[in-house]
Protein backbone atom coordinates (compact mmCIF):
# COMPACT_ATOMS: atom_id res chain seq x y z
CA UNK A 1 131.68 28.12 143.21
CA UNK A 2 129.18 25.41 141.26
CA UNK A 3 128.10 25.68 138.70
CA UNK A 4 124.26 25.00 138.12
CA UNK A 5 124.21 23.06 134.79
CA UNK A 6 121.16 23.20 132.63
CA UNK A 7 123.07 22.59 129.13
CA UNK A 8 126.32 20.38 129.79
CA UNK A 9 127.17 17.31 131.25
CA UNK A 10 130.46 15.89 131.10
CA UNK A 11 129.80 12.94 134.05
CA UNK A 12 131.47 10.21 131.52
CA UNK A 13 134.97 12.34 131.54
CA UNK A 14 136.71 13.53 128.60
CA UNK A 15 137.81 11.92 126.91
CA UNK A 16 134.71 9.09 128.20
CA UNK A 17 134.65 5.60 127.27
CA UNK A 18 134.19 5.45 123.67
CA UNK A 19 136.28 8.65 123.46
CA UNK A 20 139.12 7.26 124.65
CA UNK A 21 138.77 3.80 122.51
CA UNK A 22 138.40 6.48 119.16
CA UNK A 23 141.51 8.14 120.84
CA UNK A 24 143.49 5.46 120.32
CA UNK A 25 141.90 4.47 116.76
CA UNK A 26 143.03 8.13 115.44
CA UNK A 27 146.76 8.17 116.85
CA UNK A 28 146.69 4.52 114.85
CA UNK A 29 145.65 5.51 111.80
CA UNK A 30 145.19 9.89 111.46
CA UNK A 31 148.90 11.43 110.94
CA UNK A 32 150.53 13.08 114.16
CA UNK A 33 150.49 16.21 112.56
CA UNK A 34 147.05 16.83 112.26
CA UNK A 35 146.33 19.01 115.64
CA UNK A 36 143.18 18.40 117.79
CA UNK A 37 142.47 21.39 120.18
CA UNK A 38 140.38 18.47 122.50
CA UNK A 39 140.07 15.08 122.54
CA UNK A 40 136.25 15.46 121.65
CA UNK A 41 134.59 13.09 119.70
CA UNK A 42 131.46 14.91 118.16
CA UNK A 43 128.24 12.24 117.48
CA UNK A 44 126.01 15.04 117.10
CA UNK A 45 125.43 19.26 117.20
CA UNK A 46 122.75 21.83 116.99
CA UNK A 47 122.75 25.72 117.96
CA UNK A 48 125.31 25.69 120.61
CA UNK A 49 125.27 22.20 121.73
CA UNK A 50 127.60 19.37 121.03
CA UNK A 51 127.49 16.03 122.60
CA UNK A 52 130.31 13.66 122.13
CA UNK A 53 130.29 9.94 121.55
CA UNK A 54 129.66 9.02 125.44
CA UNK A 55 126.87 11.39 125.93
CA UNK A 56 128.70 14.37 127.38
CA UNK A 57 127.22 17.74 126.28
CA UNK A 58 129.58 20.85 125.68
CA UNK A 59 128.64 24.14 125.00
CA UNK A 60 130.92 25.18 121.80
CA UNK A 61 132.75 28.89 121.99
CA UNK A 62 134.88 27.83 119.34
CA UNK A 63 132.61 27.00 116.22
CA UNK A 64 134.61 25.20 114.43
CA UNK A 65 137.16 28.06 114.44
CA UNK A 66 134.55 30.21 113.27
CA UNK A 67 132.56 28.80 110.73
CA UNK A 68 129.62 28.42 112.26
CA UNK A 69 128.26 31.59 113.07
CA UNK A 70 124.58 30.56 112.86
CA UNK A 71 125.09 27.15 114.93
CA UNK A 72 125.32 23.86 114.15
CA UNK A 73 122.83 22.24 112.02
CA UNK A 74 120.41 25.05 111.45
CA UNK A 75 117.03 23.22 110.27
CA UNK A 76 116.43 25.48 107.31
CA UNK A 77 120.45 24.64 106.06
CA UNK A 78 119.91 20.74 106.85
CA UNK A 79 116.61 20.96 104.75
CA UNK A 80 118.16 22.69 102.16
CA UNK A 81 121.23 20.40 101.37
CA UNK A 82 118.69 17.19 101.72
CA UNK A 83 116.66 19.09 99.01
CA UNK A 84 119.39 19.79 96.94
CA UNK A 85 121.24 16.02 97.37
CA UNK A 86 117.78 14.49 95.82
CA UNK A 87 118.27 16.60 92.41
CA UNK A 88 121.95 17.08 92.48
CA UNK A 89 125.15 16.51 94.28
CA UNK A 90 127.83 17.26 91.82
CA UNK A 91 127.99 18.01 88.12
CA UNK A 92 131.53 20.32 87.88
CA UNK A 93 130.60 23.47 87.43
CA UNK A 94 132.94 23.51 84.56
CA UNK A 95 131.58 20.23 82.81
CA UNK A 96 127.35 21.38 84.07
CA UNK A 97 126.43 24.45 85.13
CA UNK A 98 123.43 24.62 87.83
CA UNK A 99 121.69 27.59 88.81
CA UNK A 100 122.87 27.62 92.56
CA UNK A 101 126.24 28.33 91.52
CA UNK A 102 125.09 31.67 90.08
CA UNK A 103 122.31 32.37 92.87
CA UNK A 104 125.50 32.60 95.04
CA UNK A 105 127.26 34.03 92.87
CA UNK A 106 124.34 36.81 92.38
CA UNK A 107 123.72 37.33 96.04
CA UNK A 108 127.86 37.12 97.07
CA UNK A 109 128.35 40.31 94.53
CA UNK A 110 125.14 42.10 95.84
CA UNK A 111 126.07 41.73 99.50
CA UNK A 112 129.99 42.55 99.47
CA UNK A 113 130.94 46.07 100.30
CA UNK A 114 131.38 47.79 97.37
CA UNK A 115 128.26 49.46 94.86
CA UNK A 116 130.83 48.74 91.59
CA UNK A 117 129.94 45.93 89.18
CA UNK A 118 131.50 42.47 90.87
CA UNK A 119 131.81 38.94 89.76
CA UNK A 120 132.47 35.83 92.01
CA UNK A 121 134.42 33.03 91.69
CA UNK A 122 133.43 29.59 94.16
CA UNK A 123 135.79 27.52 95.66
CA UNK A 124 136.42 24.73 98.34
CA UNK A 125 138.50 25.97 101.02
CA UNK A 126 139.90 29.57 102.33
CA UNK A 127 142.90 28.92 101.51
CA UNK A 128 142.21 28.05 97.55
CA UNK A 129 140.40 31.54 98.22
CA UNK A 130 143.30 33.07 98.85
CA UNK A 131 145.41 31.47 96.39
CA UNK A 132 142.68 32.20 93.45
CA UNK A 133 142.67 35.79 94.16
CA UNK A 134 146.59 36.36 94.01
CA UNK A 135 146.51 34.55 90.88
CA UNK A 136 144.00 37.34 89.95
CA UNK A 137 145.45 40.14 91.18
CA UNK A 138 148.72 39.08 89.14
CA UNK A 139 147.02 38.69 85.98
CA UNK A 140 145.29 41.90 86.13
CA UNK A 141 148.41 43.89 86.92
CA UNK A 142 150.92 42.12 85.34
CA UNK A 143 153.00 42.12 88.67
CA UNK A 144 154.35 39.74 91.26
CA UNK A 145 154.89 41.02 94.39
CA UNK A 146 152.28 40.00 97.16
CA UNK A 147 152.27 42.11 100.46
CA UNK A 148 150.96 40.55 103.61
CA UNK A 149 151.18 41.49 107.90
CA UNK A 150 153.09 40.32 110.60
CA UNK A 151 150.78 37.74 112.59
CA UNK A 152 148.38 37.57 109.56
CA UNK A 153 147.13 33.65 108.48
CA UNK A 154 146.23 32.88 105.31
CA UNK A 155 146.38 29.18 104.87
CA UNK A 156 148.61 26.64 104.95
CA UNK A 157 148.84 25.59 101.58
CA UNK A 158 152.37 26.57 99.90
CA UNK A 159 151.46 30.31 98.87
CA UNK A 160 149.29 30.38 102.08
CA UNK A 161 152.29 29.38 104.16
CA UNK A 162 154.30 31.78 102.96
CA UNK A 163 152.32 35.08 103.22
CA UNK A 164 151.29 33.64 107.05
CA UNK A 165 153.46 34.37 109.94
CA UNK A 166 153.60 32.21 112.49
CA UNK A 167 156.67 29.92 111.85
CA UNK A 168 155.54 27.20 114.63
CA UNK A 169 153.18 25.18 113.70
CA UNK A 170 152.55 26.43 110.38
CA UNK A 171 155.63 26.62 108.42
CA UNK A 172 158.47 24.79 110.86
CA UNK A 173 160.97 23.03 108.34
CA UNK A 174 158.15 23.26 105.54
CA UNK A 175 160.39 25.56 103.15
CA UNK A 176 161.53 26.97 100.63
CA UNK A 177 158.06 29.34 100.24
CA UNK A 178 156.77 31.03 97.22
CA UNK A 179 158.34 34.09 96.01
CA UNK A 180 157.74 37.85 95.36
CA UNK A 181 156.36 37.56 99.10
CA UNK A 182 156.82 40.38 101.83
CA UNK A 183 155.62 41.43 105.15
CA UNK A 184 154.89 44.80 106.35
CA UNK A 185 154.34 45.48 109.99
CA UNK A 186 151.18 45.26 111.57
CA UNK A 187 150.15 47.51 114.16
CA UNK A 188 148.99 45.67 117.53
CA UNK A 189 147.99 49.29 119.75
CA UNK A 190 148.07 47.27 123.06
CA UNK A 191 151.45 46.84 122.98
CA UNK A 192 152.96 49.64 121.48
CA UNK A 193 155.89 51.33 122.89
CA UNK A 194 154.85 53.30 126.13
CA UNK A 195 155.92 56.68 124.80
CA UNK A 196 153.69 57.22 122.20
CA UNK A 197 150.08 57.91 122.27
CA UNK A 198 147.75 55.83 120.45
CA UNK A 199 147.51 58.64 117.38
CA UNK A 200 151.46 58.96 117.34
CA UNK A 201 151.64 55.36 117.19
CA UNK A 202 149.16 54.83 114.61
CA UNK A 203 151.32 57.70 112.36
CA UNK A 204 154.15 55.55 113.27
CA UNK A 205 153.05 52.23 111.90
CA UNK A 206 152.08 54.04 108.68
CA UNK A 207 155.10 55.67 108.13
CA UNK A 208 156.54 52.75 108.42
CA UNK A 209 154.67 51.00 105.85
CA UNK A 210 155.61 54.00 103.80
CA UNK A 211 159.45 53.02 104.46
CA UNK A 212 158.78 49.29 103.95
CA UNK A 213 157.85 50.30 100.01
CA UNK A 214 161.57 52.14 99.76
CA UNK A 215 162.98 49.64 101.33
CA UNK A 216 161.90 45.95 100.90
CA UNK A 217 159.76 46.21 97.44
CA UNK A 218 158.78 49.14 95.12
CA UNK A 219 154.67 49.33 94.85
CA UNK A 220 155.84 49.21 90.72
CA UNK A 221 156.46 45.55 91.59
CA UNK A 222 153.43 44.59 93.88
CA UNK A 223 150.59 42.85 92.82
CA UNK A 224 148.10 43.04 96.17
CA UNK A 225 148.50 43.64 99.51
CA UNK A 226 146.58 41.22 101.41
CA UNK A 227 145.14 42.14 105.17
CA UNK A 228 142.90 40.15 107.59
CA UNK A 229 140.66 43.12 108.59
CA UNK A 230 140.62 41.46 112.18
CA UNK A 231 143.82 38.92 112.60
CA UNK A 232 141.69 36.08 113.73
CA UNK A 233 145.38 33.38 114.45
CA UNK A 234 147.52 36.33 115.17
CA UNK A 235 145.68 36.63 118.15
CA UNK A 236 142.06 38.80 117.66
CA UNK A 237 144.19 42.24 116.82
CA UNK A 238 141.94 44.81 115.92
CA UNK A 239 144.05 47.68 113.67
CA UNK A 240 143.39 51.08 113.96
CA UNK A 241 140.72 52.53 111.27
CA UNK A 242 143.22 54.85 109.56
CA UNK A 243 145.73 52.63 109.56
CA UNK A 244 143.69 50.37 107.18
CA UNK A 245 141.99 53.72 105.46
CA UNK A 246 145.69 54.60 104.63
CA UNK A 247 147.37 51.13 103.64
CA UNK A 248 144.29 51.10 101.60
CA UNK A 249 144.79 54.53 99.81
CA UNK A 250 147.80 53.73 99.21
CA UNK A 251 147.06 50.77 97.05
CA UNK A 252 144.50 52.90 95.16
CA UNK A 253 146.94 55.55 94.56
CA UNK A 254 149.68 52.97 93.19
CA UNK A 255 147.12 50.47 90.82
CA UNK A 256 148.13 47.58 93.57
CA UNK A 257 144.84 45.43 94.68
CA UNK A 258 143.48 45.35 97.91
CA UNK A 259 142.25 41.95 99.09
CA UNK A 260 140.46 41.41 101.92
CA UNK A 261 140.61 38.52 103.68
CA UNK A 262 137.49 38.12 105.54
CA UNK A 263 137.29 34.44 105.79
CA UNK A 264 136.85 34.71 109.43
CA UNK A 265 135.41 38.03 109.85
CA UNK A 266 132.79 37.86 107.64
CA UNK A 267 128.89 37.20 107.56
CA UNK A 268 127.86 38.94 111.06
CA UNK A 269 130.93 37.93 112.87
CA UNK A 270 132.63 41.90 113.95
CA UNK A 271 129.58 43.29 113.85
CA UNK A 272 128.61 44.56 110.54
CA UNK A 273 127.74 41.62 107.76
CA UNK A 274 131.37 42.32 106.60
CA UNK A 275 134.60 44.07 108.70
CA UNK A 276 135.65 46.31 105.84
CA UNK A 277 131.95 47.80 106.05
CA UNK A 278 133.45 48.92 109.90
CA UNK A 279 136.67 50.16 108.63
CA UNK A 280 134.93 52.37 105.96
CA UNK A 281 136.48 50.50 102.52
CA UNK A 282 135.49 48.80 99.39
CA UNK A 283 137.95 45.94 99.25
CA UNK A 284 138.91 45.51 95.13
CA UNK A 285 139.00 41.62 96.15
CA UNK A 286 137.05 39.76 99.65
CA UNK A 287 138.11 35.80 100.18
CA UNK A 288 135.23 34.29 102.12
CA UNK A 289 134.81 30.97 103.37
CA UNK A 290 134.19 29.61 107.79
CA UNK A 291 130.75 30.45 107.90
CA UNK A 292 129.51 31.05 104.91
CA UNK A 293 127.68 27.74 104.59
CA UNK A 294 127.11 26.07 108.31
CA UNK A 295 130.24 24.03 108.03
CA UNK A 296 129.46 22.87 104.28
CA UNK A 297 133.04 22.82 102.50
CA UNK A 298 132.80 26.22 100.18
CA UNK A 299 134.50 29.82 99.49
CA UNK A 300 134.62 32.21 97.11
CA UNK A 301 136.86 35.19 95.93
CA UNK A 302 134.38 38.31 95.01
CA UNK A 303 135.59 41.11 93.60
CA UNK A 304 135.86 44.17 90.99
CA UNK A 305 134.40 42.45 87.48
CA UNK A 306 137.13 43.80 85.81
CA UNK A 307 139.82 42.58 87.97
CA UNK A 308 138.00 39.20 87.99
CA UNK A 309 137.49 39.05 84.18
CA UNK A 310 141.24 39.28 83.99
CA UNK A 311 142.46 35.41 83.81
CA UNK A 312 141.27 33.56 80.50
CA UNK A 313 138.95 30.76 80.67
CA UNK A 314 140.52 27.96 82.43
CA UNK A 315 143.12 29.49 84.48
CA UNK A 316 140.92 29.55 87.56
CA UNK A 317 138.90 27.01 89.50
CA UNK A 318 138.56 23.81 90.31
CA UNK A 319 136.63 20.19 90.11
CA UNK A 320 135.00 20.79 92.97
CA UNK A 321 134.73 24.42 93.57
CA UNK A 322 131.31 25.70 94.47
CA UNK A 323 129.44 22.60 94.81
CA UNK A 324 125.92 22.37 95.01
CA UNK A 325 125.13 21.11 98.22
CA UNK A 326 127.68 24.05 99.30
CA UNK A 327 125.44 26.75 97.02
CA UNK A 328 122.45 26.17 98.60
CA UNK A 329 123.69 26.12 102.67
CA UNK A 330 125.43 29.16 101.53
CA UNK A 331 121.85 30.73 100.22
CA UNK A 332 120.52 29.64 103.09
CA UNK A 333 122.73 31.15 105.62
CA UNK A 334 122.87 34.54 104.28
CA UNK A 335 119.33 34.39 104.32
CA UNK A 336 119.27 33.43 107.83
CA UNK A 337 122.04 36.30 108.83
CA UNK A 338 120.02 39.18 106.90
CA UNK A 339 116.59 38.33 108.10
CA UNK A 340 117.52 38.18 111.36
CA UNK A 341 120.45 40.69 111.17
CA UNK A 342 122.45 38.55 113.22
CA UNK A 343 125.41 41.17 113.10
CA UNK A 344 123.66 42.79 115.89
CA UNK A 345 123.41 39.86 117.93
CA UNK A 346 127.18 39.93 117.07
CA UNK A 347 127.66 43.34 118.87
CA UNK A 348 125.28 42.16 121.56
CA UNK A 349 127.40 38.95 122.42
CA UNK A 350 130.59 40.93 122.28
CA UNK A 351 129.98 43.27 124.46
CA UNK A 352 128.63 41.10 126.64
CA UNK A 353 131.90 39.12 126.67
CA UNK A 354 134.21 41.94 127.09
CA UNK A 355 131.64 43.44 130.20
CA UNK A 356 132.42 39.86 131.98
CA UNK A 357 136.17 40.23 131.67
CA UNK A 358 136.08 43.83 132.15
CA UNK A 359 134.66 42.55 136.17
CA UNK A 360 137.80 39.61 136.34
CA UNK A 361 140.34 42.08 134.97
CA UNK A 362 139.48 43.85 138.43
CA UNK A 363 140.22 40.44 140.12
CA UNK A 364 143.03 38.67 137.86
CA UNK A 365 145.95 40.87 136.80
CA UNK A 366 146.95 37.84 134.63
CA UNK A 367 144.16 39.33 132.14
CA UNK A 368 146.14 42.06 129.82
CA UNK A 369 143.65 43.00 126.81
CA UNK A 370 140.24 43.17 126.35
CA UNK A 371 139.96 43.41 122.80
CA UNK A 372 137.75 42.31 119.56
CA UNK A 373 134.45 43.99 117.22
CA UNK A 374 131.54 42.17 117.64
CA UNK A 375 131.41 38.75 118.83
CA UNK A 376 135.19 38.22 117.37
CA UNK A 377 136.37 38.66 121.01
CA UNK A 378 140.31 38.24 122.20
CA UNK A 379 141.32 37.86 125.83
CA UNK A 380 145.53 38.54 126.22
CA UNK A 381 147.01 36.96 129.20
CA UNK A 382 150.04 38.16 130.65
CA UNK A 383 151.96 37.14 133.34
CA UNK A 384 152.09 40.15 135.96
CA UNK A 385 154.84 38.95 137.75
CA UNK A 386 157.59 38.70 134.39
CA UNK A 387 155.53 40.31 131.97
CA UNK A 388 155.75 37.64 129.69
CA UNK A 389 152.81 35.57 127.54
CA UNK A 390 151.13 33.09 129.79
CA UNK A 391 150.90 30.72 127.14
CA UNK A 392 150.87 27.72 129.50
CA UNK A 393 147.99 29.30 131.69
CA UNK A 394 145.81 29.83 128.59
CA UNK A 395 146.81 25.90 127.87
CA UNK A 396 145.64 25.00 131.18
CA UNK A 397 142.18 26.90 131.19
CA UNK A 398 141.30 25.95 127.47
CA UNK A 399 142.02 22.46 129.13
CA UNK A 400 140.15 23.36 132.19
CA UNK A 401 136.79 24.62 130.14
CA UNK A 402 136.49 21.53 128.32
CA UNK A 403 136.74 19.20 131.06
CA UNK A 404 133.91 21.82 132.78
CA UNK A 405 131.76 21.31 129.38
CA UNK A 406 133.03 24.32 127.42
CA UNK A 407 134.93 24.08 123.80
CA UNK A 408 136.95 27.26 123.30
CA UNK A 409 140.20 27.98 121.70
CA UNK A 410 143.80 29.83 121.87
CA UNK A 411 145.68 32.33 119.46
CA UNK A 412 148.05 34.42 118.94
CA UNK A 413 151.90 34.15 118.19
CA UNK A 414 152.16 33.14 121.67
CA UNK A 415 149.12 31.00 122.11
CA UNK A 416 148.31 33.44 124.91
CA UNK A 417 144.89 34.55 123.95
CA UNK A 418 141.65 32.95 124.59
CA UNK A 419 139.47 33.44 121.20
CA UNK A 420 136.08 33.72 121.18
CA UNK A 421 133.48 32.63 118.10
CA UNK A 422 130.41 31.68 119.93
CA UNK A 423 127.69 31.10 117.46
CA UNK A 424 125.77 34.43 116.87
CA UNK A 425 122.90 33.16 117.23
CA UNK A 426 123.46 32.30 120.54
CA UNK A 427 120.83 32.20 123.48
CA UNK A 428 121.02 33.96 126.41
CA UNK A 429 120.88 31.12 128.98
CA UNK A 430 123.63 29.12 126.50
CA UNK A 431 126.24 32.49 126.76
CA UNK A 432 125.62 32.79 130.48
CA UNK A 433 126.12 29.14 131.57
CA UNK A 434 129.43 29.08 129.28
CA UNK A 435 130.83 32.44 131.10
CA UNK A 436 130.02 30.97 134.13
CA UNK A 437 131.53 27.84 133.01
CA UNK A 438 134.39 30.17 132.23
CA UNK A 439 134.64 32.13 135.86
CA UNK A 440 134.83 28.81 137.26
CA UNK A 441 137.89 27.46 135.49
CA UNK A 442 139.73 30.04 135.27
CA UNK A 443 139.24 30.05 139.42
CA UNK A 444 140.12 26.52 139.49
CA UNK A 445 143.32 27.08 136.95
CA UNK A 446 144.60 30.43 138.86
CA UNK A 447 144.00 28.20 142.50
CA UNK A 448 145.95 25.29 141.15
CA UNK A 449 149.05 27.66 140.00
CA UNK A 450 148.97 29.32 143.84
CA UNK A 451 148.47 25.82 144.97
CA UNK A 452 151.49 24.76 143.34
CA UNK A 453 153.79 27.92 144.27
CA UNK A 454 153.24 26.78 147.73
């Protein structure tokens, strides 16, 4: 099969040229520890293109592990920051206020699920999200404990690190972690024991979150429970609805906050402008960052006013937290999401994604799980023959794709699933020629294993 290219073209190789001299620059001078997923070199982006320093042009199904759900450089974001570096490009929000910094603000609390008064706090990263809204939640309860999920990710900052799961590459030999942290089971329906039912299962994973509080922490001593309403690292796992209606409930009925971490599921990504909206709750605290300002550094931690009133002046924030330039992509983005109510797009892309597998599933056995809401799309790979992750086939067609012109990315605990976070903005041509892109390596990676056997 050929492919008929209208969008890539990677005739200089990948790395090319100048790639490869850069190559050599970074393992020189960048620490060995920070991962690349390709050996890309990015001069330039827009939409859903992104051409490298020797002219080869990729289509990108990874945005920047999800933060760029309206593409890159979107021309009313780029004029927006070169507006707002003229006047102002920092202050301290602490030292100057500027009115940006409470648009966002404004529009972050009108947007969020929820119709209670809500207050916003701006940040840098989603992990400082996530740290700023445990040091909430423990001020307004007066407690310690923090709750997170098996295969959740939350950062990998110290806190971060320890309410995450996966040990390699995220917390190997980086110990001890913070404390007054515990993890209740998550439930992950594909893979549930073969005698129960979906419904028995799901009754199963909340009894035994029901058992965890009797017999790792009492909720007396728990601060927040913290849940990814979509694990985006753990691998795209989409819980059950009354599983998170009842972990939820429970919080309410024990005075222990809920935090949401939507840092990768929010602004159009699953489908709705926010996953809680899909799983029917009104989060007490949301952590938001990825794509909430076209790849501009920025998050926030929105919430319940009264929870968020709870530390004293000073004991949140940050130098650099909710900078200008960040305020105004931000603006701009959500503007661009709700006028064109991209979340549909969202639902449009994903289903689109899951149809195409749906037809290789028929073909390729290796392909276990179809899973994902909206255009937050997880493929699981599983060897037929041993039943085990194929972690080193999804290594070899994430390899494959990129040397074909496509970016996309693994997850999972076992690095077994192919993650999708196209752009929801995407064009139809651009989604097409990257799935065919797709069929076409994953033919080349599945002939080179039989190839190989022989």
């Amino acid at each position: 099969m050929t492919i008929n290219r209208k969008l890539t073209n990677v005739s200089a190789g990948v790395p090319g040229p100048k790639g490869t001299q850069l190559l050599a620059l970074r393992n020189q001078f960048v620490p060995y520890g920070v991962g690349n997923n390709t050996p890309v070199f990015v001069e330039k982006a827009h939409g859903s293109i992104v051409e490298d320093v020797d002219g080869n042009k990729f289509l990108d199904f990874a945005g920047a592990i999800g933060t760029l759900n309206v593409g890159h450089t979107p021309d009313n974001v780029v004029q927006a920051i070169k507006s707002q570096a003229d006047l102002l490009i920092h202050s301290c929000f602490h030292v100057g206020m500027y009115k940006p910094y409470i648009d966002l603000a404004q529009k972050l609390s009108e947007i969020t699920p929820g119709k209670f008064p809500k207050k916003t706090i701006l940040l840098n990263s989603g992990a400082e999200a996530v740290e700023n809204a445990v040091k909430i939640a423990r001020k307004y309860t007066g407690r310690s404990g923090i709750v997170s999920f098996t295969r959740g990710f939350h950062g990998r900052t110290l806190l971060g690190m320890s309410l995450t799961s996966k040990v390699k590459p995220y917390k190997y030999k980086m110990g001890p972690f913070a404390p007054a942290t515990y993890k209740a089971q998550f439930p992950y329906v594909s893979n549930r024991p073969k005698e129960l039912t979906e419904e028995e299962y799901i009754s199963f994973c909340i009894n035994q979150f029901n058992d965890f509080l009797l017999t790792e922490v009492s909720p007396e001593e728990i601060a927040a429970v913290i849940m990814e309403p979509v694990q985006g690292e753990g691998g795209f796992i989409v819980p059950p609805k009354r599983f998170v209606q009842e972990i939820f409930n429970i919080c309410k009925k024990n005075g222990i906050i809920f935090i949401a971490d939507e840092i990768q599921t929010g602004f159009g990504r699953t489908g709705e402008l926010f996953a809680s909206t899909y799983f029917e709750i009104d989060p007490d605290l949301i952590t938001l960052s990825k794509s909430i300002a076209a790849g501009v550094p920025i998050s926030a931690v929105t919430g319940r006013a009264e929870v968020m009133d709870a530390p004293s002046p000073g004991e949140i924030g940050g130098t650099y937290g909710g900078s200008p330039l960040g305020c105004v992509a931000a603006l701009e983005v959500i503007n661009k999401i709700q006028s064109e109510e991209l979340w549909k797009r969202a639902q449009f892309i994903g289903n689109k994604i899951k149809n195409f597998f749906e037809e290789l599933k028929l073909v390729y056995p290796i392909i276990y799980d179809i899973r994902g809401l909206g255009a937050m799309v997880g493929i699981e790979f599983i060897n037929p023959s041993t039943d085990q992750p194929a972690k080193e086939f999804v290594a070899a067609l994430t390899k494959k794709c990129y040397e074909n012109g496509l970016i996309i990315l693994s997850a999972g605990v076992h690095s077994n699933v192919l993650r999708f976070l196209t752009p929801i903005n995407m064009l139809d041509e651009e989604l097409d020629e990257g799935l065919t892109i797709l069929k076409e390596s994953l033919q080349q990676v599945v002939g080179q294993l039989v190839t190989e056997v022989k």
